[in-house]
N, C-alpha and C. Protein backbone atom coordinates (compact mmCIF):
# COMPACT_ATOMS: atom_id res chain seq x y z
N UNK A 1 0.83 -1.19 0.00
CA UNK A 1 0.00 0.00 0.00
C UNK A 1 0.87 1.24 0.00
N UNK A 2 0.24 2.03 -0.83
CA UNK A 2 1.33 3.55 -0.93
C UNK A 2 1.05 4.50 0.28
N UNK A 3 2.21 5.43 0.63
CA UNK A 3 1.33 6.54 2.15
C UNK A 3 0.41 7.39 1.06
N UNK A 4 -0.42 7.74 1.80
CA UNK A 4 -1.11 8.95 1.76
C UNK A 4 -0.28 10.06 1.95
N UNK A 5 -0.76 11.05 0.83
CA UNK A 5 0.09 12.34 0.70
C UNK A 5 -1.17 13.20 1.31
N UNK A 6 -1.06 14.58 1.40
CA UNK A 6 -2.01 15.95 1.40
C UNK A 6 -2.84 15.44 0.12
N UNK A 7 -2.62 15.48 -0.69
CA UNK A 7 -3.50 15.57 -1.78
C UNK A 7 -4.52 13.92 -1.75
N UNK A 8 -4.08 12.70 -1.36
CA UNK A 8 -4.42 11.50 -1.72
C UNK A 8 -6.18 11.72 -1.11
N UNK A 9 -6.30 12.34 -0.02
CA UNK A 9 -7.93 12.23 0.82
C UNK A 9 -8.12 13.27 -0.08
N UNK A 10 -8.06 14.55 -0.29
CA UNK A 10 -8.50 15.59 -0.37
C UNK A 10 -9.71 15.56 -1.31
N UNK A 11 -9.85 14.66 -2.22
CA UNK A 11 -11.36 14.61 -2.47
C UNK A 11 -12.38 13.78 -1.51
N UNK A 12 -11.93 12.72 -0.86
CA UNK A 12 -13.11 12.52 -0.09
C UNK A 12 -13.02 13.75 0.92
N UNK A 13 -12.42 14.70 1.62
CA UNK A 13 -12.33 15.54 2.91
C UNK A 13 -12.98 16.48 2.14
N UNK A 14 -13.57 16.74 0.74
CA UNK A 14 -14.11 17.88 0.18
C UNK A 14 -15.65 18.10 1.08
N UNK A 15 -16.37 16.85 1.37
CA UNK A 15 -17.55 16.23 2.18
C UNK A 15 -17.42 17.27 3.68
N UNK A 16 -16.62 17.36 3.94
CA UNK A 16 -16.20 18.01 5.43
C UNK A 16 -17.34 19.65 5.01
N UNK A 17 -16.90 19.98 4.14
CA UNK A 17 -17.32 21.36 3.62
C UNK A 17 -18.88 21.85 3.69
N UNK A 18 -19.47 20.35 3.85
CA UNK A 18 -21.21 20.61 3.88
C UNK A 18 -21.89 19.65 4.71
N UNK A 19 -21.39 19.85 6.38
CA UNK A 19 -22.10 19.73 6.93
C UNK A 19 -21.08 19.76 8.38
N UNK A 20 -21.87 19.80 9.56
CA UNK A 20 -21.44 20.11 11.03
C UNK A 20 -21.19 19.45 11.92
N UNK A 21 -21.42 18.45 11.45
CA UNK A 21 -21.33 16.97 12.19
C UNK A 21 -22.23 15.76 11.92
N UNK A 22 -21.82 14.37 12.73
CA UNK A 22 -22.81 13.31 12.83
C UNK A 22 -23.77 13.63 13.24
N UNK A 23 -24.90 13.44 12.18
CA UNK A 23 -26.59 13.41 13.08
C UNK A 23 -26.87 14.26 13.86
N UNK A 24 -26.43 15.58 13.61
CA UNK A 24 -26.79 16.92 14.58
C UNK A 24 -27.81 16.66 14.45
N UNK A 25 -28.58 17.00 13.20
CA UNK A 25 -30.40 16.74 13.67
C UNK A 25 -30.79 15.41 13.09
N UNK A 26 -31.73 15.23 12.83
CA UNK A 26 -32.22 14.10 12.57
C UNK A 26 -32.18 13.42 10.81
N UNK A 27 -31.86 14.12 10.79
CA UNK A 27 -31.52 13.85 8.72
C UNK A 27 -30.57 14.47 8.08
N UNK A 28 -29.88 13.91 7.27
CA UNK A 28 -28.52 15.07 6.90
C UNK A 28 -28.60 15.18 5.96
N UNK A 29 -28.06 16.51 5.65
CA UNK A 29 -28.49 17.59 4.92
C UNK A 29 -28.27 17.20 3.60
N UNK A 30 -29.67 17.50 2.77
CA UNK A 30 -29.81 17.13 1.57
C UNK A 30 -28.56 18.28 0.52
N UNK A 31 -28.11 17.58 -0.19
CA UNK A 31 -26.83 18.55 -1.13
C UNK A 31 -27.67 18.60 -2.87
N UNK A 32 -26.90 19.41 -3.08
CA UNK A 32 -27.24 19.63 -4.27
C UNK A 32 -26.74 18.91 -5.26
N UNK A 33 -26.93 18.88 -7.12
CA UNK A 33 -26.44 18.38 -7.95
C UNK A 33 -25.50 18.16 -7.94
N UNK A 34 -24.59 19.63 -7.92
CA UNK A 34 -22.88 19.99 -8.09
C UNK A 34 -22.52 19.39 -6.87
N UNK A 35 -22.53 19.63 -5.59
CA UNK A 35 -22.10 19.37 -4.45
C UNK A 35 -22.39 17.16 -4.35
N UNK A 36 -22.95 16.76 -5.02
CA UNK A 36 -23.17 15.46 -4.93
C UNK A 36 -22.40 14.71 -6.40
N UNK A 37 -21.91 15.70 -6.96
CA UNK A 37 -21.41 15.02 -8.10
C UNK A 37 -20.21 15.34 -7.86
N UNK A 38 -19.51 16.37 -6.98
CA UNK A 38 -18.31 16.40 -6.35
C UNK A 38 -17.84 15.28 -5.28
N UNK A 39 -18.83 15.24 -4.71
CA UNK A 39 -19.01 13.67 -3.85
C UNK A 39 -18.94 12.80 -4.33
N UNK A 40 -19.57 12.07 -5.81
CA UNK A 40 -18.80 11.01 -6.03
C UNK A 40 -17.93 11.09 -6.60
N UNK A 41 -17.20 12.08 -7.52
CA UNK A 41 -15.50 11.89 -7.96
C UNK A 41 -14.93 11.57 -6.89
N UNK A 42 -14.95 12.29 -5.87
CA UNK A 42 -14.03 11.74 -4.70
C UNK A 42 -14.23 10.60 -4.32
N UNK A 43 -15.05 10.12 -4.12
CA UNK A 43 -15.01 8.52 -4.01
C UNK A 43 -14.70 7.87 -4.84
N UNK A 44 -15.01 7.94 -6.40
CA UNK A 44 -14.18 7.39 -7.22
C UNK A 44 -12.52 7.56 -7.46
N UNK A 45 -12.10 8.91 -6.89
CA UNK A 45 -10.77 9.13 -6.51
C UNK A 45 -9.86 8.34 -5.89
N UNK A 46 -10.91 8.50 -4.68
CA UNK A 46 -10.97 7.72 -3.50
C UNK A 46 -10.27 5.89 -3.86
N UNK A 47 -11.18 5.61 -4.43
CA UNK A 47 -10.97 4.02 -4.74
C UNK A 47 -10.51 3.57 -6.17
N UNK A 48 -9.74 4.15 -6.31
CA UNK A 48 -9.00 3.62 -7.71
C UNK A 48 -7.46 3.97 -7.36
N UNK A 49 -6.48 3.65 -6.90
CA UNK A 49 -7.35 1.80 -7.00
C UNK A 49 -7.48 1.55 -5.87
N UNK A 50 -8.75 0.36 -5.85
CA UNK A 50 -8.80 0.05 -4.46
C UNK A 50 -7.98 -0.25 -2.80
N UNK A 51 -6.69 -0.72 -3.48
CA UNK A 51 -6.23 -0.81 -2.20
C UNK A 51 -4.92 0.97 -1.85
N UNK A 52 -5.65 2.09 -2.83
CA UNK A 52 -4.93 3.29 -2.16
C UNK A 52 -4.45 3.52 -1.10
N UNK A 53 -5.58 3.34 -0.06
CA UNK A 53 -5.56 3.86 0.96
C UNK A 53 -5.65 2.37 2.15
N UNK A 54 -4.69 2.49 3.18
CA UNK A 54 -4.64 1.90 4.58
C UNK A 54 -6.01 1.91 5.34
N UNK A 55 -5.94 1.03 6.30
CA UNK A 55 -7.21 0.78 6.85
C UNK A 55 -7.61 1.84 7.69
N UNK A 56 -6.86 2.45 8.43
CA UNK A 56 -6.89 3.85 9.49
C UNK A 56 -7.09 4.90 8.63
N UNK A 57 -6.34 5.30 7.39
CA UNK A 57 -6.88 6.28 6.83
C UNK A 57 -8.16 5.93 6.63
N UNK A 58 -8.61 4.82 5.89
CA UNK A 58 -10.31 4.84 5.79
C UNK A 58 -10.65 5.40 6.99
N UNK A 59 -10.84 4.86 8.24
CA UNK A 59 -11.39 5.22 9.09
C UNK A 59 -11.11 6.95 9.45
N UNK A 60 -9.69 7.20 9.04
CA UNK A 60 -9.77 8.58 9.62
C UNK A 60 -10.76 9.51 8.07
N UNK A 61 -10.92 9.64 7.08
CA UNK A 61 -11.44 9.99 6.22
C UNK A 61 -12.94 10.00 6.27
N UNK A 62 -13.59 9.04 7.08
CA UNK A 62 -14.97 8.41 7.74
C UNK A 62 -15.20 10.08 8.50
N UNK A 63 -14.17 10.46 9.60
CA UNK A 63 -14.62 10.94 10.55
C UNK A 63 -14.38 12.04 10.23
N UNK A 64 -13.18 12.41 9.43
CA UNK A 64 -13.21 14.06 8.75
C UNK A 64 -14.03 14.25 8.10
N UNK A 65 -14.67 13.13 6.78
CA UNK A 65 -15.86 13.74 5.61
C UNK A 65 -17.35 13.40 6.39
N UNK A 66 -17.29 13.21 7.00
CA UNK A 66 -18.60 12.91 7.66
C UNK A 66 -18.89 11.48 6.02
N UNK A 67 -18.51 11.25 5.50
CA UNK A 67 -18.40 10.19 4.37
C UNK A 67 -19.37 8.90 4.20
N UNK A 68 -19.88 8.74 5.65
CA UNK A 68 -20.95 7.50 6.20
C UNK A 68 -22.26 8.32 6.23
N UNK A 69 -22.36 9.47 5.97
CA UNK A 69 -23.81 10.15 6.08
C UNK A 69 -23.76 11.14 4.82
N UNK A 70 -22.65 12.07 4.87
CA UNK A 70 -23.42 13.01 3.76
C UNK A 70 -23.15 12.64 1.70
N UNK A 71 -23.66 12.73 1.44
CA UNK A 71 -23.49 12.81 -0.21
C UNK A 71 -23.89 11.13 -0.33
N UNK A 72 -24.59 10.33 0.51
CA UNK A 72 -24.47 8.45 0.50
C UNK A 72 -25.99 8.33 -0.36
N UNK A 73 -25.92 7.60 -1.02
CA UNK A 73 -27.40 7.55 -1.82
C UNK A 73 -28.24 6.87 -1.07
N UNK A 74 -28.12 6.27 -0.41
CA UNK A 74 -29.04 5.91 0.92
C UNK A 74 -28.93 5.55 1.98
N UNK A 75 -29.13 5.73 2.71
CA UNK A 75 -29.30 6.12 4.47
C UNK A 75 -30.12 5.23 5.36
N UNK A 76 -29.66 4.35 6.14
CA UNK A 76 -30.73 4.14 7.27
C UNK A 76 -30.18 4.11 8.16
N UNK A 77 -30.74 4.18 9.24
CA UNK A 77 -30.45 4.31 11.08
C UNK A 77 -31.43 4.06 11.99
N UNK A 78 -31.32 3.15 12.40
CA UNK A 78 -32.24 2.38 13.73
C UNK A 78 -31.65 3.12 15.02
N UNK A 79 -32.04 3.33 15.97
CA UNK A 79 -32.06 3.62 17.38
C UNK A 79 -32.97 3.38 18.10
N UNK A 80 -32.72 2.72 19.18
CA UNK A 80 -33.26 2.69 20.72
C UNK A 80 -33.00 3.08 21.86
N UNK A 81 -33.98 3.32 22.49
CA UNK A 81 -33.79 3.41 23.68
C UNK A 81 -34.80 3.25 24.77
N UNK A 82 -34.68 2.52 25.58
CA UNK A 82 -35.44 1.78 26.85
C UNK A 82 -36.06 2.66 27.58
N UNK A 83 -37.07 2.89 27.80
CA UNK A 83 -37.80 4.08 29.12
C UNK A 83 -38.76 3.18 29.76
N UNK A 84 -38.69 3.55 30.50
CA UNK A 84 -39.69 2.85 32.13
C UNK A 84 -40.76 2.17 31.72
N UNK A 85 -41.43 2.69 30.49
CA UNK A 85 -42.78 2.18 30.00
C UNK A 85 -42.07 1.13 28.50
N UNK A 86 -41.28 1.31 28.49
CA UNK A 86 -40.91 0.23 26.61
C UNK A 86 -39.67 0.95 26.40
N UNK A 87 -40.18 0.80 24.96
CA UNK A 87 -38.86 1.56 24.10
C UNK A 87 -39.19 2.10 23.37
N UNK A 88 -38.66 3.32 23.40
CA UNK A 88 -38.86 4.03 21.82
C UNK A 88 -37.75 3.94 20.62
N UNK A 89 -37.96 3.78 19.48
CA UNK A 89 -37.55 3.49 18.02
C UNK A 89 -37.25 4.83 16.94
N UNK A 90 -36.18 5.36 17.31
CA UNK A 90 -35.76 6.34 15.95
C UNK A 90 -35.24 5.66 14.36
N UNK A 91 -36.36 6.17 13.49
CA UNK A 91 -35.58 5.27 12.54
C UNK A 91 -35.20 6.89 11.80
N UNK A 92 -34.64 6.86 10.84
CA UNK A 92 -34.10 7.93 9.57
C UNK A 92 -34.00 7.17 8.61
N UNK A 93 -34.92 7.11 7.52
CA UNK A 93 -34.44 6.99 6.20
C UNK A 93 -34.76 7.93 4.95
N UNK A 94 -33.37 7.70 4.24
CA UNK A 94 -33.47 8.83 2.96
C UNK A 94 -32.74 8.47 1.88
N UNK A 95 -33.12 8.39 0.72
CA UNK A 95 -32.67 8.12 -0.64
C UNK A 95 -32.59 9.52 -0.98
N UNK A 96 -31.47 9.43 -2.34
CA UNK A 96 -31.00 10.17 -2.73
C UNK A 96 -31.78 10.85 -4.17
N UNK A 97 -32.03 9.98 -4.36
CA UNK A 97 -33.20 9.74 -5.84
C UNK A 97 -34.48 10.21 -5.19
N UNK A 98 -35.21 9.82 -4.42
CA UNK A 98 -36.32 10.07 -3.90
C UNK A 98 -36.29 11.04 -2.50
N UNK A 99 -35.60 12.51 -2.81
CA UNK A 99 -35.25 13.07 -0.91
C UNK A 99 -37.02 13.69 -0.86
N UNK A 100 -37.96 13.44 -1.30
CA UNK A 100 -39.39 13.53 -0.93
C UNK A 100 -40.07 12.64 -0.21
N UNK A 101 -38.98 11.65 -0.07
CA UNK A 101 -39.97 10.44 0.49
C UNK A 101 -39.07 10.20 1.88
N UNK A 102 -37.62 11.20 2.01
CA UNK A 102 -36.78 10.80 3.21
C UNK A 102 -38.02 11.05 4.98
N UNK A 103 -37.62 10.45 5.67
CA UNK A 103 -38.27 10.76 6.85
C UNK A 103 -37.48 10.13 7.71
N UNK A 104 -38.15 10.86 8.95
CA UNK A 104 -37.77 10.34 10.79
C UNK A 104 -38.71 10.03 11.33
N UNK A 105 -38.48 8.58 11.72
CA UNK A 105 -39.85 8.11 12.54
C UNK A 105 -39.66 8.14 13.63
N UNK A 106 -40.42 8.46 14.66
CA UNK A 106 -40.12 7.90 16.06
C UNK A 106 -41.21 7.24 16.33
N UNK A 107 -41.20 6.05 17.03
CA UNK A 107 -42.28 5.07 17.36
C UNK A 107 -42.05 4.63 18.84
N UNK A 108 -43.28 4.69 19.82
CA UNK A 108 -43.12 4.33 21.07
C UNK A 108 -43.98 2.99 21.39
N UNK A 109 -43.03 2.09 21.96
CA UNK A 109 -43.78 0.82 22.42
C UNK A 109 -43.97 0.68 23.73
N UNK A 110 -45.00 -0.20 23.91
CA UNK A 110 -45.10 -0.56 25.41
C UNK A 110 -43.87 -2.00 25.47
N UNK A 111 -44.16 -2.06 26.84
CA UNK A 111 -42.74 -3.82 27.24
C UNK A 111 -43.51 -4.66 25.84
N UNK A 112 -44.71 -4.81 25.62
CA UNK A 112 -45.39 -5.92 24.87
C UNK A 112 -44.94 -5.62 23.50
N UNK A 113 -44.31 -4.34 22.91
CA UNK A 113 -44.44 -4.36 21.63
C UNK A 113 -45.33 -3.80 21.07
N UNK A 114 -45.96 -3.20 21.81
CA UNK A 114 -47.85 -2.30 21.24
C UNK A 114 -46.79 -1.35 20.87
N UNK A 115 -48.03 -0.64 20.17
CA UNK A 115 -47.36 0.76 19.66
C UNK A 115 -48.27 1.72 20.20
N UNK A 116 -47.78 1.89 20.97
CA UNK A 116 -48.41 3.77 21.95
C UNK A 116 -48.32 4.97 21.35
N UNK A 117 -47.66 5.03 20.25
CA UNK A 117 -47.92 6.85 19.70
C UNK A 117 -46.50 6.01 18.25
N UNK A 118 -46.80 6.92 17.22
CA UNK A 118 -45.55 6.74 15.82
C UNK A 118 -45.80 8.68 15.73
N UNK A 119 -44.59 9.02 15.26
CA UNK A 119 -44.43 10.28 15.11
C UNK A 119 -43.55 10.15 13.50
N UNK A 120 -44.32 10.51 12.61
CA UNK A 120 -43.20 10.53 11.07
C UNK A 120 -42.91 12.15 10.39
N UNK A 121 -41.74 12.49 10.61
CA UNK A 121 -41.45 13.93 10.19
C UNK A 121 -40.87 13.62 8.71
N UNK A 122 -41.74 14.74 7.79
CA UNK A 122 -40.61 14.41 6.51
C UNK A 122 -39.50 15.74 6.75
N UNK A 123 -38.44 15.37 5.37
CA UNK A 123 -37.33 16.20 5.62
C UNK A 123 -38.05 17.55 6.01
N UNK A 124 -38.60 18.16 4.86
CA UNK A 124 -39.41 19.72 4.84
C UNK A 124 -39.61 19.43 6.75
N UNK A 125 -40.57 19.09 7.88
CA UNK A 125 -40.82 19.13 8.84
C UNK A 125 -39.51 19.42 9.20
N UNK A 126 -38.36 18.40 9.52
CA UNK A 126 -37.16 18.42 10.20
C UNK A 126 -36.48 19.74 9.62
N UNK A 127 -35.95 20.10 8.50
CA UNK A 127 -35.03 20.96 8.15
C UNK A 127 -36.02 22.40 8.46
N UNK A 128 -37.02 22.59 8.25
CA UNK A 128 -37.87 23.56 9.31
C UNK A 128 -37.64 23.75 10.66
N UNK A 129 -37.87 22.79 11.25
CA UNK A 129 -37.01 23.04 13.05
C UNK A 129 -36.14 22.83 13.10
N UNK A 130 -35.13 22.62 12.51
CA UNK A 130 -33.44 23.04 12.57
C UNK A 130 -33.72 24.31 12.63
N UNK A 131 -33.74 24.92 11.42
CA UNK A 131 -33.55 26.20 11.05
C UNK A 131 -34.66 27.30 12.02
N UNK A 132 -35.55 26.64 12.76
CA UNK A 132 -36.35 27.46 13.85
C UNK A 132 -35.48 27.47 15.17
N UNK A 133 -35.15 26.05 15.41
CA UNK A 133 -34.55 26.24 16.67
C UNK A 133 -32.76 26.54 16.59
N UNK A 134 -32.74 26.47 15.23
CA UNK A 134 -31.08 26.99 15.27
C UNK A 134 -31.13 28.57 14.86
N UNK A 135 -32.00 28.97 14.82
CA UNK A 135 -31.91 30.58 14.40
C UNK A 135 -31.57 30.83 12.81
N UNK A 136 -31.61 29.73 11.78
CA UNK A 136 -31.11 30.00 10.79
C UNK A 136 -31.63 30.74 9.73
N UNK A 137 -33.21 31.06 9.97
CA UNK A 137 -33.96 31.46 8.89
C UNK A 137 -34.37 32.55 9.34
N UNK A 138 -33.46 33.22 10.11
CA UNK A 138 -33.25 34.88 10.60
C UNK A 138 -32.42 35.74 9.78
N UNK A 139 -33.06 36.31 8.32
CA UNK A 139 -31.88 36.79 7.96
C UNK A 139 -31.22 37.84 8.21
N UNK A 140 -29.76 38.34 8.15
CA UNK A 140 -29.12 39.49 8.54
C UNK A 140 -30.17 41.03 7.70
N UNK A 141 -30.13 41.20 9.04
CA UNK A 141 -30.69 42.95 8.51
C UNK A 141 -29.40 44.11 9.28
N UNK A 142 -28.94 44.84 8.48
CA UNK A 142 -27.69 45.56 9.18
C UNK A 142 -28.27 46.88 9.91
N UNK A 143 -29.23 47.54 8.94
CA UNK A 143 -29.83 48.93 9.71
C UNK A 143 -31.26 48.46 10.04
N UNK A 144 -31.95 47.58 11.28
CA UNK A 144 -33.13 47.68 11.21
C UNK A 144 -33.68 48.30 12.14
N UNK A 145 -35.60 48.41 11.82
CA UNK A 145 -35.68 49.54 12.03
C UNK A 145 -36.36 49.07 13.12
N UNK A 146 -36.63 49.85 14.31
CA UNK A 146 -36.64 49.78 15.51
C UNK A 146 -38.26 48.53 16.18
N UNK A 147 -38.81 48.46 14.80
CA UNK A 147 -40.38 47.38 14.94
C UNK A 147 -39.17 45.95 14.15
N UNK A 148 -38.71 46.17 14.27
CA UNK A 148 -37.84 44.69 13.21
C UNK A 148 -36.99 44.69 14.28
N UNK A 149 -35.99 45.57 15.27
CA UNK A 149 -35.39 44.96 16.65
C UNK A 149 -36.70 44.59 17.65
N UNK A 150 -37.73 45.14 17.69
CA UNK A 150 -38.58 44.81 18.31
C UNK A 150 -39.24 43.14 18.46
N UNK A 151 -39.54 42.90 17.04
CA UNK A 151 -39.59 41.75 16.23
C UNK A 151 -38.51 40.47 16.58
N UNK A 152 -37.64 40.73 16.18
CA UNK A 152 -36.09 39.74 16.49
C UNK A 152 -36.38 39.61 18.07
N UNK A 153 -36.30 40.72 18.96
CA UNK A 153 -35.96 40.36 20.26
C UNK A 153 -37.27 39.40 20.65
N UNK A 154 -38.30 39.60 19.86
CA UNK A 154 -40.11 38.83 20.80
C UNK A 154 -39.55 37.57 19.91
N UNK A 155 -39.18 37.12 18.61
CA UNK A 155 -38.71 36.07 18.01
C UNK A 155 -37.35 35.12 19.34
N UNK A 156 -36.52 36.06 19.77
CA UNK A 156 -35.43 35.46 20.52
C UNK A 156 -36.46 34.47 21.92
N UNK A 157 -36.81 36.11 22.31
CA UNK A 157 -37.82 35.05 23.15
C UNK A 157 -38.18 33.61 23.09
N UNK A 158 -39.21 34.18 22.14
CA UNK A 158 -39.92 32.35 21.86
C UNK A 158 -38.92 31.62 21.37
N UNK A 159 -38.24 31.94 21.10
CA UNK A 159 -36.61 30.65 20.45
C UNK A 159 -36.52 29.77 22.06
N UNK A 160 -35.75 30.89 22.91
CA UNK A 160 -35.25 30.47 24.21
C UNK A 160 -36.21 29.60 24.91
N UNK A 161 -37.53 30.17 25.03
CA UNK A 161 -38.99 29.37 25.55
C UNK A 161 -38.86 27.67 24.69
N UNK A 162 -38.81 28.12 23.56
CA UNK A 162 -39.15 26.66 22.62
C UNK A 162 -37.77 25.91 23.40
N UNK A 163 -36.73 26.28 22.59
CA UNK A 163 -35.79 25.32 23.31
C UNK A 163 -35.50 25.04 24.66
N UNK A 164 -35.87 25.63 25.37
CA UNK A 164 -35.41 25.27 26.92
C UNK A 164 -37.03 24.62 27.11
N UNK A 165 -37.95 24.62 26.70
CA UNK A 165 -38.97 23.21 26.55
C UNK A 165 -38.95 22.19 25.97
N UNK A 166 -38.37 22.34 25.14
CA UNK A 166 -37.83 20.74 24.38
C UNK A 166 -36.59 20.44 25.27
N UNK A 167 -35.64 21.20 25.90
CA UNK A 167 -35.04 20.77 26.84
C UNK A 167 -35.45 19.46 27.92
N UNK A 168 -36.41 20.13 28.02
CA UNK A 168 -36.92 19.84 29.18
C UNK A 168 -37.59 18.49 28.86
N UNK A 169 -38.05 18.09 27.96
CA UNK A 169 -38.42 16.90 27.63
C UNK A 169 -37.69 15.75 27.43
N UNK A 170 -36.48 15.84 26.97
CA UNK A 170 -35.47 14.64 27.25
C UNK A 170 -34.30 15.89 27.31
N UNK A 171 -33.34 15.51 28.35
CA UNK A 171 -32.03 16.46 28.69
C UNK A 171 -31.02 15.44 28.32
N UNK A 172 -30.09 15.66 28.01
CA UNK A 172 -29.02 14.81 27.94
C UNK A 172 -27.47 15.88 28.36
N UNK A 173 -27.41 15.08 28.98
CA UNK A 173 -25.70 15.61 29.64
C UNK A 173 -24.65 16.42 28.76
N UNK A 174 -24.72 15.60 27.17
CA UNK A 174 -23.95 16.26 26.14
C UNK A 174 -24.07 17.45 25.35
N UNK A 175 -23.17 18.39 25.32
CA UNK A 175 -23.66 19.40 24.07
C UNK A 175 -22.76 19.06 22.58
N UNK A 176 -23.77 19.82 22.05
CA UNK A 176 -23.72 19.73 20.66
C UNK A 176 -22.04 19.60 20.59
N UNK A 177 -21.08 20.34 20.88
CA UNK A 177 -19.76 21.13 20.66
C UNK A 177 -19.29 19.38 21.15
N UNK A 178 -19.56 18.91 22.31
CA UNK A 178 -19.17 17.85 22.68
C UNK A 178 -19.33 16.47 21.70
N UNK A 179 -20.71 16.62 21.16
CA UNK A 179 -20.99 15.64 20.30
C UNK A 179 -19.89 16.06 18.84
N UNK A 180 -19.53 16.99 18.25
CA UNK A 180 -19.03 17.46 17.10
C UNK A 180 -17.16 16.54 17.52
N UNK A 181 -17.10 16.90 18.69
CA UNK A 181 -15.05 16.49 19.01
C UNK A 181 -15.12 14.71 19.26
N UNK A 182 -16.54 14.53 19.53
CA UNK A 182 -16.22 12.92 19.61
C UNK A 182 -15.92 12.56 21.19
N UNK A 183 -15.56 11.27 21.56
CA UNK A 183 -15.03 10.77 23.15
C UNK A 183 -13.61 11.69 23.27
């Protein structure tokens, strides 16, 4: 096997460029034509010839391009987790061909396996509350006028309200910044 130079990843690490991490929210972020056809040269880069690259670089290339989630023509992800009453079931799936039909399910069971509540968000739902609870669809205004600071600050509000209530509904110990650096 040959070393890896600077240049040998640099098309799969192009992936790094469009997006923030593993599974920040619940579906990752749909790319465009150009940006997905840049994605696969690099993988075809990538693997010609197949044995380019060492087994650790794969893995380190995994964790710089985010490479297991973004630009992949299809996607799935199971999760569980056990609560007092059952388990609840996160699934994510999304094709690349079909991103109208991608969704997030969450499904809650009792111990028996009943199903107590299914919750199915399509992308449009999810990439909507990103961009609500991440502040993203606030656009920059440089001189505004004093009913538009008025506006923003009653908007900040309800931001802080919303999220520190969804807080409050499942908390988890980790922040985002923590989840982005890994163990």
């Amino acid at each position: 096997m040959r070393h890896v130079t600077p240049w040998g990843l640099a098309g799969v690490v192009v992936v790094i460029l469009y997006g923030c991490g593993p599974l920040i929210h619940p579906l990752p972020p749909q790319l465009g034509d150009e940006t997905n056809a840049k994605i696969d040269d690099s993988w075809n880069a990538a693997l010609e010839p197949i044995d380019r690259h060492d087994r650790q670089t794969w893995l380190d290339a995994m964790f710089e391009s985010y490479g297991y989630q973004l630009g992949v023509d299809r996607l799935e992800f199971r999760s569980e987790k056990k609560w007092s009453g059952g388990l609840v079931v996160m699934e994510v799936k999304c094709d690349r061909a079909k991103p109208h039909d991608d969704r997030f399910v969450l499904t809650v069971r009792n111990h028996a396996g009943k199903v107590l509540r299914t919750e199915s968000y399509s992308r449009a739902d999810v990439e909507r509350t990103n961009n609500e609870l991440r502040g993203l669809d606030d656009p920059l205004v440089l001189n505004p006028t004093p009913e538009q600071v008025a506006a923003r600050e009653a908007a900040a509000r309800e931001l802080i309200t919303r999220r520190n209530r969804a807080r409050a509904v499942i908390m988890t110990p980790v922040s985002e910044e923590q989840i982005r650096q890994g163990p």
